[in-house]
C-alpha atoms as a PDB file:
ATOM      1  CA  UNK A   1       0.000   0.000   0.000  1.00  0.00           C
ATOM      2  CA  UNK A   2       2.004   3.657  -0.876  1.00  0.00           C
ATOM      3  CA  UNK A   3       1.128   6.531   1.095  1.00  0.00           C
ATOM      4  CA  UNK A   4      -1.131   9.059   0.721  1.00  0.00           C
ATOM      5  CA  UNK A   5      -0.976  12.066  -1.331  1.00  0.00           C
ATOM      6  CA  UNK A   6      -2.930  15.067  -0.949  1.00  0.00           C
ATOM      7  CA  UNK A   7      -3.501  16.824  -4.872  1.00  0.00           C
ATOM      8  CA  UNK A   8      -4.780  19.477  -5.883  1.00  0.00           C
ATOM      9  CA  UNK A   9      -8.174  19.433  -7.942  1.00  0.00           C
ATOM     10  CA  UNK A  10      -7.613  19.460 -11.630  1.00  0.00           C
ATOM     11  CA  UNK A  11     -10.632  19.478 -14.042  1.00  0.00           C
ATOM     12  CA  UNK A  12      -9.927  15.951 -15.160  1.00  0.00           C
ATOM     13  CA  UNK A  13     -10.360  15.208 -11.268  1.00  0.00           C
ATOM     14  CA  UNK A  14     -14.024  16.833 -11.492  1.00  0.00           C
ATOM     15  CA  UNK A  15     -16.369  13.089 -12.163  1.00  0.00           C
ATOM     16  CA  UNK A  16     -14.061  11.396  -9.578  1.00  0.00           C
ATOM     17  CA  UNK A  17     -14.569  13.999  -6.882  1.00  0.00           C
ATOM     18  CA  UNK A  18     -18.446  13.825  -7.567  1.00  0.00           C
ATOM     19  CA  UNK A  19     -18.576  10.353  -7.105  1.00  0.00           C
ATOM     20  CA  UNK A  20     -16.253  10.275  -4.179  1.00  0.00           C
ATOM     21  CA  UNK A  21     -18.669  12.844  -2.407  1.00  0.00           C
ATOM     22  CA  UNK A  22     -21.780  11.048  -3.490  1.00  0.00           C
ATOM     23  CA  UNK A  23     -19.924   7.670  -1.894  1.00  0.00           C
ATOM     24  CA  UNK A  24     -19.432   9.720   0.903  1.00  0.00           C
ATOM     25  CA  UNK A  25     -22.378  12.017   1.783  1.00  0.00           C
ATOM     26  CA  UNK A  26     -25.062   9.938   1.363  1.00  0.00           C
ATOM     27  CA  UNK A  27     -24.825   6.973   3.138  1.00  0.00           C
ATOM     28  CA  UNK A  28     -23.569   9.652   6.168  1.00  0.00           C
ATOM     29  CA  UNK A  29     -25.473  12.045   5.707  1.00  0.00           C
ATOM     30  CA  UNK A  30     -29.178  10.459   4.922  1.00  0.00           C
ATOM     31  CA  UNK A  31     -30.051   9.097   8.478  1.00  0.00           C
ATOM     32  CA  UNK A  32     -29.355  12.434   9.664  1.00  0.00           C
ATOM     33  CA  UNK A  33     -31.050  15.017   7.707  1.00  0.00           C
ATOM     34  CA  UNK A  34     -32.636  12.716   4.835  1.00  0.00           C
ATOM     35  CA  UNK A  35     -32.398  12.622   1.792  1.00  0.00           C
ATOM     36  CA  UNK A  36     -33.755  15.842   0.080  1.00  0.00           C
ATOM     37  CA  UNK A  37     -31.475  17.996   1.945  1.00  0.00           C
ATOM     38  CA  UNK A  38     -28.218  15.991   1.163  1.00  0.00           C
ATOM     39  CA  UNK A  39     -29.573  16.079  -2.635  1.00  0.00           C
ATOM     40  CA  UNK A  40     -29.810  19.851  -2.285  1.00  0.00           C
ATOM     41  CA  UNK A  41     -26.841  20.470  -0.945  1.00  0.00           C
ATOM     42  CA  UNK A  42     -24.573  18.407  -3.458  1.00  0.00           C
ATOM     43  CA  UNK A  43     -26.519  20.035  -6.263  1.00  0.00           C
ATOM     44  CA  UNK A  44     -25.289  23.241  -5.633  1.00  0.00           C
ATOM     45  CA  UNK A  45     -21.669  21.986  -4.415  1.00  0.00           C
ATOM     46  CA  UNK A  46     -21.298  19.797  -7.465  1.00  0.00           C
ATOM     47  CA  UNK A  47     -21.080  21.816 -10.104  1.00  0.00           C
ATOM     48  CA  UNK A  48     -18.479  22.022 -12.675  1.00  0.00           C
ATOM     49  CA  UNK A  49     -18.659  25.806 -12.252  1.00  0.00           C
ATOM     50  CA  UNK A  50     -19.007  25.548  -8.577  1.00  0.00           C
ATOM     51  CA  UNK A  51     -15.463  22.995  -9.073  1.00  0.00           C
ATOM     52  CA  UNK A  52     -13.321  25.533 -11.082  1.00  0.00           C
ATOM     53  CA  UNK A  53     -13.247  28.297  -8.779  1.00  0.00           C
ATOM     54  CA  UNK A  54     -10.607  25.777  -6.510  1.00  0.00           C
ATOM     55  CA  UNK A  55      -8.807  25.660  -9.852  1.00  0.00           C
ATOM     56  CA  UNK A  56      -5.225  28.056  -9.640  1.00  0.00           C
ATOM     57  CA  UNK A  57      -7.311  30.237  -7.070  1.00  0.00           C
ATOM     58  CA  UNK A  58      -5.261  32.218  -4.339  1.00  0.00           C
ATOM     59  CA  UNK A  59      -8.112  32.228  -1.956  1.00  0.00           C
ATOM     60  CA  UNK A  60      -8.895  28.854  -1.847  1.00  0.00           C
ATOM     61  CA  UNK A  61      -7.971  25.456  -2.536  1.00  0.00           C
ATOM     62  CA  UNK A  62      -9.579  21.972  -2.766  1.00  0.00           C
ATOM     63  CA  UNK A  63      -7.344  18.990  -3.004  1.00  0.00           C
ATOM     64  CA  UNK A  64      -8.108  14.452  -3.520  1.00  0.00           C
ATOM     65  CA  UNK A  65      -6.255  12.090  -0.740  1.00  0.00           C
ATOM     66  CA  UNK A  66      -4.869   9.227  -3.372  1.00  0.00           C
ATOM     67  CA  UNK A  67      -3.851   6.107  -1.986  1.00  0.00           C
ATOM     68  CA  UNK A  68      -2.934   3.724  -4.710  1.00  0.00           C
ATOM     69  CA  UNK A  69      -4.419   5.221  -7.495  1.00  0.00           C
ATOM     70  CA  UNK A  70      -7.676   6.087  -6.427  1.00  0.00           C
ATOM     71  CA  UNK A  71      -9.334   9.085  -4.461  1.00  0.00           C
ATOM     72  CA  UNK A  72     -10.338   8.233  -1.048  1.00  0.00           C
ATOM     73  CA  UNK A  73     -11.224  11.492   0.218  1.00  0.00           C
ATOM     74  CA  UNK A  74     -11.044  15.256  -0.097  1.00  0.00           C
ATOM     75  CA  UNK A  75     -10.484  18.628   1.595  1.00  0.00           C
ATOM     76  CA  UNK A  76     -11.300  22.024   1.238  1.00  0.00           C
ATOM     77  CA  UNK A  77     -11.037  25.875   2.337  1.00  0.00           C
ATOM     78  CA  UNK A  78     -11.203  28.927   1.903  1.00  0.00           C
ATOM     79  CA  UNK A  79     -10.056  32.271   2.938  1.00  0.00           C
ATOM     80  CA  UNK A  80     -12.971  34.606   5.015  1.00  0.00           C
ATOM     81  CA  UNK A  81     -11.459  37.809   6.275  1.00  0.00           C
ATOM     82  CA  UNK A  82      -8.187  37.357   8.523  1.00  0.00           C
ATOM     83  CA  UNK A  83      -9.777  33.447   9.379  1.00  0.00           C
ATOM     84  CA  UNK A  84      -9.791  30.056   7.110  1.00  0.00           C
ATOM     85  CA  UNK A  85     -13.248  28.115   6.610  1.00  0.00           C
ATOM     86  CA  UNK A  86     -12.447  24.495   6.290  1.00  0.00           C
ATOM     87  CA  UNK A  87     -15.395  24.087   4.299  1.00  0.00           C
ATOM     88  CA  UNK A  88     -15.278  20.140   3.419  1.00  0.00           C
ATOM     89  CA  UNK A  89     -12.799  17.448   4.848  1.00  0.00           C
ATOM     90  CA  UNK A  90     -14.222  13.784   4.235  1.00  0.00           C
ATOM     91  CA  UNK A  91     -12.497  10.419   3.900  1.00  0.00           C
ATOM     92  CA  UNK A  92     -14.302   7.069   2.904  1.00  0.00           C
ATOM     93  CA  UNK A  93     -15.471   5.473   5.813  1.00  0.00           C
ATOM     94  CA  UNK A  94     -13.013   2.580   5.250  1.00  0.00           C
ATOM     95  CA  UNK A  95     -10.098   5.024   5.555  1.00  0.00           C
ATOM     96  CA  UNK A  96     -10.914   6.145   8.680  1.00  0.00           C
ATOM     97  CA  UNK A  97      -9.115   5.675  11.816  1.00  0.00           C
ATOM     98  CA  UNK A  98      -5.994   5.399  10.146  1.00  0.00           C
ATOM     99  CA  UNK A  99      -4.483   9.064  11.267  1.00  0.00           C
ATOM    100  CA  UNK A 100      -5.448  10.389   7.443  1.00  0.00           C
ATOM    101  CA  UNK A 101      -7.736  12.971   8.649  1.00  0.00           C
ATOM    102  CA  UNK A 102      -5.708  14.036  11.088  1.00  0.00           C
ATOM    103  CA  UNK A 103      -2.882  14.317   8.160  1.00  0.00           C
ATOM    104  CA  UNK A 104      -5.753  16.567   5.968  1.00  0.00           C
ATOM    105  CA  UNK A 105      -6.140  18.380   8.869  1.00  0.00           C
ATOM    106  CA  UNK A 106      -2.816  19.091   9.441  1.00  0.00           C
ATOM    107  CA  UNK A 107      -2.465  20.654   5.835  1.00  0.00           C
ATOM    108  CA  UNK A 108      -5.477  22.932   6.190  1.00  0.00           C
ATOM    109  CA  UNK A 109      -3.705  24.606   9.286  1.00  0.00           C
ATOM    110  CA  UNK A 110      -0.710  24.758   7.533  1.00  0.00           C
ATOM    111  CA  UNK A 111      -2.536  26.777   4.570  1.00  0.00           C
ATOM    112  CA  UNK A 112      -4.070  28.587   7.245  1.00  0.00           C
ATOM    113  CA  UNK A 113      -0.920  29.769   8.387  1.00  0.00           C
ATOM    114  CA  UNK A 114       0.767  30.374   4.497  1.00  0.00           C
ATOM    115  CA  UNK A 115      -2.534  32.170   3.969  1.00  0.00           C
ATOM    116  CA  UNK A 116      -1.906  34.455   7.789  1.00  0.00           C
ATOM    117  CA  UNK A 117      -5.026  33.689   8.906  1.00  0.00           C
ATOM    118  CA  UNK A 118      -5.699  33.826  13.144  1.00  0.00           C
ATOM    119  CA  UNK A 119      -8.027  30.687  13.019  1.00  0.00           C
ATOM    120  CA  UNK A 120      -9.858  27.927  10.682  1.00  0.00           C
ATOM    121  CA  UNK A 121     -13.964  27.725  11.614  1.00  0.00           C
ATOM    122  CA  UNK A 122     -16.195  25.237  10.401  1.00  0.00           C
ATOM    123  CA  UNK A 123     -19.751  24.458  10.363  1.00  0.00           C
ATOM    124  CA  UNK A 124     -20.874  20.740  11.151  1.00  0.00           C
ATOM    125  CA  UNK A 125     -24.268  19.350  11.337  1.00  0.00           C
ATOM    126  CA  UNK A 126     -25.809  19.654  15.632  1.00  0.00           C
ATOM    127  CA  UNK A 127     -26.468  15.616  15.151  1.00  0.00           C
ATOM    128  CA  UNK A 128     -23.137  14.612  13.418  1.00  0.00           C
ATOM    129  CA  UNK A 129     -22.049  13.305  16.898  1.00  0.00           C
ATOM    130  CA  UNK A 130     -18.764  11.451  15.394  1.00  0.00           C
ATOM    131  CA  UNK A 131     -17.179  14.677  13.623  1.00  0.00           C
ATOM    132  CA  UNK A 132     -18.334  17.081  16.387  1.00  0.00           C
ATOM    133  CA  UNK A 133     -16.061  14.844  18.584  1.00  0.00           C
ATOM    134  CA  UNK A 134     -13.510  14.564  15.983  1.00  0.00           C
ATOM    135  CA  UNK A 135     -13.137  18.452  15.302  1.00  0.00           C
ATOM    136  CA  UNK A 136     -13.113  18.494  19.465  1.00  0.00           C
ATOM    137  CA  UNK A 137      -9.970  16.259  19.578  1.00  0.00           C
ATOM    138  CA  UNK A 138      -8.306  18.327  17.020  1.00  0.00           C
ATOM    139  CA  UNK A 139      -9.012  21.707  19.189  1.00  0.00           C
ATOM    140  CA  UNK A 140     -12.166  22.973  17.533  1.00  0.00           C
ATOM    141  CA  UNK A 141     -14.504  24.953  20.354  1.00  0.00           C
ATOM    142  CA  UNK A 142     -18.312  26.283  19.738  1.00  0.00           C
ATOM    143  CA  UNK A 143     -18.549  29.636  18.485  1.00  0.00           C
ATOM    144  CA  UNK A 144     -21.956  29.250  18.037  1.00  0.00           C
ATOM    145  CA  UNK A 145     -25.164  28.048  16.741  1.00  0.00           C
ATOM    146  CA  UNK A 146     -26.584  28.403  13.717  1.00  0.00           C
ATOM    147  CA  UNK A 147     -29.811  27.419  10.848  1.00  0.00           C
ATOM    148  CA  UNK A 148     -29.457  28.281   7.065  1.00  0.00           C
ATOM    149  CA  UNK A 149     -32.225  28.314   5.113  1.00  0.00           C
ATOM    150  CA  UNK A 150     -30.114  26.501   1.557  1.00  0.00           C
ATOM    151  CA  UNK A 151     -33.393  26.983   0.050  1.00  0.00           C
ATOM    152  CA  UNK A 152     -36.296  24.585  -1.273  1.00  0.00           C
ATOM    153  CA  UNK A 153     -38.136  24.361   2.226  1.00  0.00           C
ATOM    154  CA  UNK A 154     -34.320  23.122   3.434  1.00  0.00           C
ATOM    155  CA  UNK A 155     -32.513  24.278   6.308  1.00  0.00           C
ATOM    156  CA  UNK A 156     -28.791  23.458   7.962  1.00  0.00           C
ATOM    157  CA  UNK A 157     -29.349  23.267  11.729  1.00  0.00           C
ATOM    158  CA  UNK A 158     -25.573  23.598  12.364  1.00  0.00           C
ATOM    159  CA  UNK A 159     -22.914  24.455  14.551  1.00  0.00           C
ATOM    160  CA  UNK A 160     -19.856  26.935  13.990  1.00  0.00           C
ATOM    161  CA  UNK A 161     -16.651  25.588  15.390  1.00  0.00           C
ATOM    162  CA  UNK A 162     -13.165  27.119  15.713  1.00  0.00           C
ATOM    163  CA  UNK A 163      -9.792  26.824  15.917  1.00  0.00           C
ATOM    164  CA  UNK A 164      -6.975  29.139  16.261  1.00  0.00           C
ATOM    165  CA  UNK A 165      -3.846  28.304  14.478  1.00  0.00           C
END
């Protein structure tokens, strides 16, 4: 097995990363918000127009964890002001546990820091128990709570966490 590499997102990347995501978010994130609100979500995430703007961008990046040849999860982020939003970090659920996460993580700060931002926030779902804990671990604290109507009847009934680096 040959360690992982974090890439950057190239437009050839664009149909893997979709289906990665889809692999991803909806067996996760179904149970806990159902269905129509996971669909709504992706659909505005997964656009190809949505995709480029991580493309050579200064304020952002998004980059694929490879681990023999094929994408087993993804991070991204963005720059807000003097902070970072780590907007997406997700592995397959079979590739967790194994410290790559916590290796994903560890390159988000480290942007953080090239980009001189004071802290990374996040928002996460108020019932995704497991990553609440996980951001915990990692030094994440509640800044506070929030709901975002995303449109459609659908809301996200979520928490913003942060982290200074």
């Amino acid at each position: 097995m040959s360690e992982p590499k974090l890439k950057p997102l190239g437009e050839d990347d664009f149909d893997i990363l979709i289906d990665l995501v889809r692999r991803i978010w909806l067996p996760h994130y179904t149970p806990l918000v159902g269905i129509g609100t996971v669909e709504q979500i992706l659909a505005g995430r997964l656009t190809h127009d949505n995709l480029r703007r991580y493309i050579g961008a200064d304020d952002r990046g998004m980059e694929l964890l490879w681990r023999d040849g094929v994408a087993i999860g993804y991070c991204s982020y963005a720059v807000h002001g003097d902070e970072m939003k780590l907007e997406q970090l997700y592995l397959l659920p079979q590739h967790q546990g194994q410290g790559l996460g916590r290796m994903m993580m560890e390159h988000v700060e480290s942007r953080a820091r090239g980009f001189g931002s004071s802290a990374i926030f996040l928002q996460v779902n108020k019932s995704n128990a497991q990553a609440i804990g996980v951001y915990e671990k990692s030094g994440f604290t509640l800044r506070e709570a929030v709901v975002i109507d995303i449109g459609n009847g659908f809301v996200m009934d979520d928490y913003i966490l942060e982290k200074p680096v």
